[in-house]
N, C-alpha and C. Protein backbone atom coordinates (compact mmCIF):
# COMPACT_ATOMS: atom_id res chain seq x y z
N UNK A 1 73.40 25.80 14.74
CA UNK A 1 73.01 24.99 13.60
C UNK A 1 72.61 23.57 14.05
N UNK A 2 73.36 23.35 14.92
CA UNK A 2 73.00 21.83 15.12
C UNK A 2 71.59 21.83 16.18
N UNK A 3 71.44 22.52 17.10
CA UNK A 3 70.22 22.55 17.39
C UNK A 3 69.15 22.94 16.75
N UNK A 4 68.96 23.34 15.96
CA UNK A 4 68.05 23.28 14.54
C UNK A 4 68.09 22.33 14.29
N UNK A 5 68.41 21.58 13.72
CA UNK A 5 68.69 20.44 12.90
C UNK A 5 67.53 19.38 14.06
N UNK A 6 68.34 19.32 15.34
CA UNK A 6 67.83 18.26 16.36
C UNK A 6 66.27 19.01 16.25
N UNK A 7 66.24 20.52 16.84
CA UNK A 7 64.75 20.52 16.38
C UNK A 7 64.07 20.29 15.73
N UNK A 8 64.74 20.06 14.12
CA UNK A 8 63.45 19.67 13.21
C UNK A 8 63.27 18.45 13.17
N UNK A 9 64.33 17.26 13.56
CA UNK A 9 64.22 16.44 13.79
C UNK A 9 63.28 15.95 14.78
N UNK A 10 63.04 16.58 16.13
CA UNK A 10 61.99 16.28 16.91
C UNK A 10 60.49 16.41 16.32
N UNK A 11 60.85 17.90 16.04
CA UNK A 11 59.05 18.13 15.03
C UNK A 11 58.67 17.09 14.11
N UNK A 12 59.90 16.70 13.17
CA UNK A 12 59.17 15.78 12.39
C UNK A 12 58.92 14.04 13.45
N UNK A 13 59.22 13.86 14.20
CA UNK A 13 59.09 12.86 14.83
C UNK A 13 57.62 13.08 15.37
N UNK A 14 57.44 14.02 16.26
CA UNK A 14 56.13 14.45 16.64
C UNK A 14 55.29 14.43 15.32
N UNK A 15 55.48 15.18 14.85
CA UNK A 15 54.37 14.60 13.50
C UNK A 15 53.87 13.21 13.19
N UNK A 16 55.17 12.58 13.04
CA UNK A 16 55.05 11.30 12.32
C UNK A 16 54.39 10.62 13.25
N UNK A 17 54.41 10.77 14.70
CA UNK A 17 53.61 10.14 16.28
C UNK A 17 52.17 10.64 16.00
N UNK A 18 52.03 11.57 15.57
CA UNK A 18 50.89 12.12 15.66
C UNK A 18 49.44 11.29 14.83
N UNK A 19 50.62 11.39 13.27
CA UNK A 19 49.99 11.38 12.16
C UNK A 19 50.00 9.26 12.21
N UNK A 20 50.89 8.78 13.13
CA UNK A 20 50.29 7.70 13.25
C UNK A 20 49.14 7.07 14.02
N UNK A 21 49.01 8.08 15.16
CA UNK A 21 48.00 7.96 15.97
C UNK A 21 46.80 8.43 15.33
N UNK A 22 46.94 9.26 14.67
CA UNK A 22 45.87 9.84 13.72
C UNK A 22 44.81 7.90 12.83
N UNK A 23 46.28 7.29 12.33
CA UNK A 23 45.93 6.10 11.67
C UNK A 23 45.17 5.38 12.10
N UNK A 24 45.63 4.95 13.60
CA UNK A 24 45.40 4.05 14.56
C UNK A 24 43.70 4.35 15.07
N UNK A 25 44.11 5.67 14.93
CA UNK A 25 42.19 5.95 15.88
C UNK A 25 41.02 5.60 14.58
N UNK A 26 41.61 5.74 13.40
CA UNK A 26 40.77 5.65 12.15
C UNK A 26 40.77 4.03 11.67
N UNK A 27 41.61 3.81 12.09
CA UNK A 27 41.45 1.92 11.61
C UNK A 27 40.61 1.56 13.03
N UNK A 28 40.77 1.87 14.19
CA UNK A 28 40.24 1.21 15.08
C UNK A 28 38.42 2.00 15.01
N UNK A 29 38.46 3.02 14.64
CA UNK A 29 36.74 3.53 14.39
C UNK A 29 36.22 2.62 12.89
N UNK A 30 36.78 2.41 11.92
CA UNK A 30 36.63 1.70 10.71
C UNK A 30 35.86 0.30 11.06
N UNK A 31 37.25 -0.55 12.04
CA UNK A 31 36.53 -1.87 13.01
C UNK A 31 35.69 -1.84 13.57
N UNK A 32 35.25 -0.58 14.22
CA UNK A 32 34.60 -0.62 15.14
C UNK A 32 32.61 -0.61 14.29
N UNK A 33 32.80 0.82 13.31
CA UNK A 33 31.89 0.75 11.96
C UNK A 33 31.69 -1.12 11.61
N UNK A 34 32.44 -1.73 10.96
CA UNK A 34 32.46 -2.96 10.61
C UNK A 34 31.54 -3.66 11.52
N UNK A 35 32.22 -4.08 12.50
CA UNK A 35 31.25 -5.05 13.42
C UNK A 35 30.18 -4.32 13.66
N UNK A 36 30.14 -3.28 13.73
CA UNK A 36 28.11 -2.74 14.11
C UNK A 36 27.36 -2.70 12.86
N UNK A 37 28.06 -2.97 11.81
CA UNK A 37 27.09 -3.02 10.51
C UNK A 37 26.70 -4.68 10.55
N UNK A 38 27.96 -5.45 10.97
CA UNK A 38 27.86 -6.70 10.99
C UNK A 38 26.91 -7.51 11.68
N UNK A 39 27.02 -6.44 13.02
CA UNK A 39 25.97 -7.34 14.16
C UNK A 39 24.43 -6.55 13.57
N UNK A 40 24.13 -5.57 12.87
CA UNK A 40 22.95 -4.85 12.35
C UNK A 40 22.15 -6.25 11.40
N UNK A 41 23.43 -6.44 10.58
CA UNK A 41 23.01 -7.47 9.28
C UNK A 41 22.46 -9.00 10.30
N UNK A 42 23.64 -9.37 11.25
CA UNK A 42 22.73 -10.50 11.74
C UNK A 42 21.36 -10.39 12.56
N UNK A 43 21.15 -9.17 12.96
CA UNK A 43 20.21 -8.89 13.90
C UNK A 43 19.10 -9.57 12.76
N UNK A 44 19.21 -8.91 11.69
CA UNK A 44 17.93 -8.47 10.45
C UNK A 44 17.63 -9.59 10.17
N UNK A 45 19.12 -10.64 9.69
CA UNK A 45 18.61 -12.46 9.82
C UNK A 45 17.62 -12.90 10.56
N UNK A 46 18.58 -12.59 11.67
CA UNK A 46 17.79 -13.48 12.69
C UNK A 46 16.12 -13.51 12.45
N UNK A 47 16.04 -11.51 12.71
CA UNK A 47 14.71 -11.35 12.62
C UNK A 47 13.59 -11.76 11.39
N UNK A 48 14.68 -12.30 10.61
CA UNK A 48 13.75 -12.70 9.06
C UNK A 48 13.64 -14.35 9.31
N UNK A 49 14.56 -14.97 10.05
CA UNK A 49 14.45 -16.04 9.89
C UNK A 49 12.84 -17.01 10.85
N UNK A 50 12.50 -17.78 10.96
CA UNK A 50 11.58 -18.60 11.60
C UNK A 50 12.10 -19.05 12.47
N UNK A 51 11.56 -18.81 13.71
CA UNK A 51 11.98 -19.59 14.83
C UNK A 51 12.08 -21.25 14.81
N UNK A 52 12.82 -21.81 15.19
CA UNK A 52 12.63 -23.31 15.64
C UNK A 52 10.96 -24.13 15.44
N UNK A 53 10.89 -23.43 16.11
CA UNK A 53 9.18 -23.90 16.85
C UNK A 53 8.54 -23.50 15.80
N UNK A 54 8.40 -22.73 14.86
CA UNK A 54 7.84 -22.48 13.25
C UNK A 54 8.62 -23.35 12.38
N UNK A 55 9.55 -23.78 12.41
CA UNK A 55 9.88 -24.69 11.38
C UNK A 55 9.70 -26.25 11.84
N UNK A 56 9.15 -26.15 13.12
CA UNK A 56 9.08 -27.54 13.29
C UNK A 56 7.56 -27.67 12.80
N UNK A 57 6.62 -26.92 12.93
CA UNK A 57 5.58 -26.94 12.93
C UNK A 57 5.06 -26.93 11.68
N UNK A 58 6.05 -26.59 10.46
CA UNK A 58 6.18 -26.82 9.13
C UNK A 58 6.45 -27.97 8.54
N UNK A 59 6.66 -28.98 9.00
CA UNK A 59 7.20 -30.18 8.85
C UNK A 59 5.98 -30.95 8.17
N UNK A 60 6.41 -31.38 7.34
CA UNK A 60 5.21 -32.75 6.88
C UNK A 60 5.00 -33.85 8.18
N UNK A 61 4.06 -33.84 8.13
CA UNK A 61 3.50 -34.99 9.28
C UNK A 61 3.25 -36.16 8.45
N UNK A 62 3.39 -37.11 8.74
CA UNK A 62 2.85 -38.74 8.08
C UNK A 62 1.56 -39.35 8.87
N UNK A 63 0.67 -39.69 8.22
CA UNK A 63 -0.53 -40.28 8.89
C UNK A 63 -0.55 -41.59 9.07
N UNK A 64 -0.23 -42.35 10.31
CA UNK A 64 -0.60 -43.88 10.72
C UNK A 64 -2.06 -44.24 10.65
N UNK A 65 -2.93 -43.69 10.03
CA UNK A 65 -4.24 -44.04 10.28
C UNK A 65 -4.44 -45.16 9.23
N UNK A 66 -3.31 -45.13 8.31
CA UNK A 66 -3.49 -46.27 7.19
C UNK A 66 -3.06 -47.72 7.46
N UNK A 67 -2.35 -46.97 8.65
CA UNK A 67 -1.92 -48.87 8.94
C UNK A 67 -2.62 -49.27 9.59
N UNK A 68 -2.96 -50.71 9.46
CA UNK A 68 -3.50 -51.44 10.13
C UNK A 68 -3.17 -52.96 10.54
């Protein structure tokens, strides 16, 4: 009887190891999902945004030709 007992006690331990590792691999694939959607979304910024050198080149210019 009592080794029964310790056995089911082990099984359910193994389970519970299992079924936490089970957790662990699914939160760490979840993170892992997250940041590649994350770095996807900044990629798409970036690529929407204007370079430097286009927004400088957007700039109002002022004309000195009036002073004199």
């Amino acid at each position: 009887m009592e080794d029964e007992r310790l056995e089911e006690y082990r099984r359910q331990a193994r389970l519970r190891e299992q079924e936490d590792d089970r957790r662990r691999r699914k939160v760490a694939a979840d993170l892992r999902l997250q940041e590649q959607e994350q770095q996807a979304q900044d990629e798409a910024r970036l690529a929407e945004a204007p370079r430097a050198e286009e927004r400088y080149a957007q700039l109002p210019r002022h004309s000195y030709t009036g002073i004199r």
